[in-house]
PDB file of N, CA and C in Angstrom:
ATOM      1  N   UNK A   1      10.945   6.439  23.651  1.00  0.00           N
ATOM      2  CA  UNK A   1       9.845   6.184  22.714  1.00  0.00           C
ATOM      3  C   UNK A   1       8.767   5.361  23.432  1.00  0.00           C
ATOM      4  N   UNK A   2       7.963   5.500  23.771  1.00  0.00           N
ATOM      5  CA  UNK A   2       6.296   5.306  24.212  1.00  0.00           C
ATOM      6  C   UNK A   2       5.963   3.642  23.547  1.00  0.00           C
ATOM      7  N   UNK A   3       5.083   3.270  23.726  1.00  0.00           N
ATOM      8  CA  UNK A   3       4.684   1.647  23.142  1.00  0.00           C
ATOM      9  C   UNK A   3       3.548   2.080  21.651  1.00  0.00           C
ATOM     10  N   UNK A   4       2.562   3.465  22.233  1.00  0.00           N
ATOM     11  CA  UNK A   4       2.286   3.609  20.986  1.00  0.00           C
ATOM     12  C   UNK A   4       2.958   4.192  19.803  1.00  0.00           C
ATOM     13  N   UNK A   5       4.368   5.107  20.224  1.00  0.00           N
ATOM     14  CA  UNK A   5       5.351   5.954  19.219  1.00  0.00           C
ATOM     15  C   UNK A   5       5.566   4.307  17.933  1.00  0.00           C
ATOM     16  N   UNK A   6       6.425   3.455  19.267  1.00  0.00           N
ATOM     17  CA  UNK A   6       6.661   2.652  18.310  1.00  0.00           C
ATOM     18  C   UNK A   6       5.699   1.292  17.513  1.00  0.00           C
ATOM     19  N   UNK A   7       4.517   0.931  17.953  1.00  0.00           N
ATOM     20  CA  UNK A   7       3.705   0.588  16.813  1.00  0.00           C
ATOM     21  C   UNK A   7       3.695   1.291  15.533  1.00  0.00           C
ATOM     22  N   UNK A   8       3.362   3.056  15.683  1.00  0.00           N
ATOM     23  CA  UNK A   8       3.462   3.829  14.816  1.00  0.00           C
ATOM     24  C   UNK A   8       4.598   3.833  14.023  1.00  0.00           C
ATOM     25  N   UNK A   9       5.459   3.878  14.344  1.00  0.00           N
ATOM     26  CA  UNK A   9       6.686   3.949  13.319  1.00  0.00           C
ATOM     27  C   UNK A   9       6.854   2.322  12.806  1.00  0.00           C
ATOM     28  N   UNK A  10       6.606   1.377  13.153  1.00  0.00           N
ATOM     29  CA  UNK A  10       7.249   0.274  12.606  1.00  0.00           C
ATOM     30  C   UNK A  10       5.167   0.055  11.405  1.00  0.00           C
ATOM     31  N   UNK A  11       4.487   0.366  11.817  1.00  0.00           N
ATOM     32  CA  UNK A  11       2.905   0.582  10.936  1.00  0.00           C
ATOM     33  C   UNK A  11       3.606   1.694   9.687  1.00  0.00           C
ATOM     34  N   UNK A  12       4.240   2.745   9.884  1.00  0.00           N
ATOM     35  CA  UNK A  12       4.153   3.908   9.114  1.00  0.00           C
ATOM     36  C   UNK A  12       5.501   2.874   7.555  1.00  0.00           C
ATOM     37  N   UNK A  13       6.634   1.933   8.299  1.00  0.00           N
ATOM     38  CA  UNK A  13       7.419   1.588   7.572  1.00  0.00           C
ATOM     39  C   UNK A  13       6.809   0.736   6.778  1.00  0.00           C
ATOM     40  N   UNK A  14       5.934  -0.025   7.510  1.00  0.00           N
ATOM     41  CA  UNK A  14       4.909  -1.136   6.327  1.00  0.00           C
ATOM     42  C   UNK A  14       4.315  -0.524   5.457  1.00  0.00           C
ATOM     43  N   UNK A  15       3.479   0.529   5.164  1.00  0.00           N
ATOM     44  CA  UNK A  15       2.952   1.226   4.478  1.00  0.00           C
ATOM     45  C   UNK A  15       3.802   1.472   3.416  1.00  0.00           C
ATOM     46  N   UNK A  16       4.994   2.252   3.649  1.00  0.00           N
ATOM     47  CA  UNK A  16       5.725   2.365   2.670  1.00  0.00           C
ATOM     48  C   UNK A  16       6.061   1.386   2.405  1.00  0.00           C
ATOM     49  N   UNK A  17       6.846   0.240   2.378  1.00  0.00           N
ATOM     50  CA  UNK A  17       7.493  -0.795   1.849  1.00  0.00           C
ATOM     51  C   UNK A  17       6.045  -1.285   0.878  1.00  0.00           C
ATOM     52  N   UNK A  18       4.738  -1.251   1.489  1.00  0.00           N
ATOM     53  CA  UNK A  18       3.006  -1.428   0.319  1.00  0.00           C
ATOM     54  C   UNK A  18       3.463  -0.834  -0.117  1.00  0.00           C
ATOM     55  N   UNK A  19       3.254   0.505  -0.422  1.00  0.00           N
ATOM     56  CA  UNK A  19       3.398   1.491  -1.761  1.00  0.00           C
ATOM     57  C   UNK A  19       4.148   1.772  -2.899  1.00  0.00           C
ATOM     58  N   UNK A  20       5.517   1.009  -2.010  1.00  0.00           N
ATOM     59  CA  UNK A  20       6.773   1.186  -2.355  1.00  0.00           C
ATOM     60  C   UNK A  20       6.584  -0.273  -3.690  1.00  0.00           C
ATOM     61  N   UNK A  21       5.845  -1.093  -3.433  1.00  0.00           N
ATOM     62  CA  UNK A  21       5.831  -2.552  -4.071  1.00  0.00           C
ATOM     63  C   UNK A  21       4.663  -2.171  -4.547  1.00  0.00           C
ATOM     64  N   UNK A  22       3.640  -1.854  -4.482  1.00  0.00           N
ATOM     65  CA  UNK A  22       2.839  -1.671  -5.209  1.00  0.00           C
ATOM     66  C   UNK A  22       3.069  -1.209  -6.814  1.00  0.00           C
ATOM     67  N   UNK A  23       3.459   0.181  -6.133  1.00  0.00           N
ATOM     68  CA  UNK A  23       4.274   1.103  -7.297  1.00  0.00           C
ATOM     69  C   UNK A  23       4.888   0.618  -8.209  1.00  0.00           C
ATOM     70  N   UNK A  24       6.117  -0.497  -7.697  1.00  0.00           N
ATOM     71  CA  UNK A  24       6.647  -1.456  -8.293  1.00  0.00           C
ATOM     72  C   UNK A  24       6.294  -2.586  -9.740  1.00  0.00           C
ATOM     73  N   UNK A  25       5.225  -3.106  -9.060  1.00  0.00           N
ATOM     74  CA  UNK A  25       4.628  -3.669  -9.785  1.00  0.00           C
ATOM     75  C   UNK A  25       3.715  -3.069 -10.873  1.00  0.00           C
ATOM     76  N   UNK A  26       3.192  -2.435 -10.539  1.00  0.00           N
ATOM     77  CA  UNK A  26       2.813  -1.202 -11.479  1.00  0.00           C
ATOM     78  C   UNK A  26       3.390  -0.291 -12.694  1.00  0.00           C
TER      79      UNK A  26
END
């Protein structure tokens, strides 16, 4: 895995865990 693969994947998990809590609260 590359240095940019993994920014991307650990960026792509934050997003969800936002949405995921967003939603939540919502």
């Amino acid at each position: 895995m590359t240095f940019i693969e993994k920014i991307y994947e650990e960026n792509k998990a934050i997003l969800i865990i936002y949405i995921v809590e967003t939603v939540y609260i919502y």
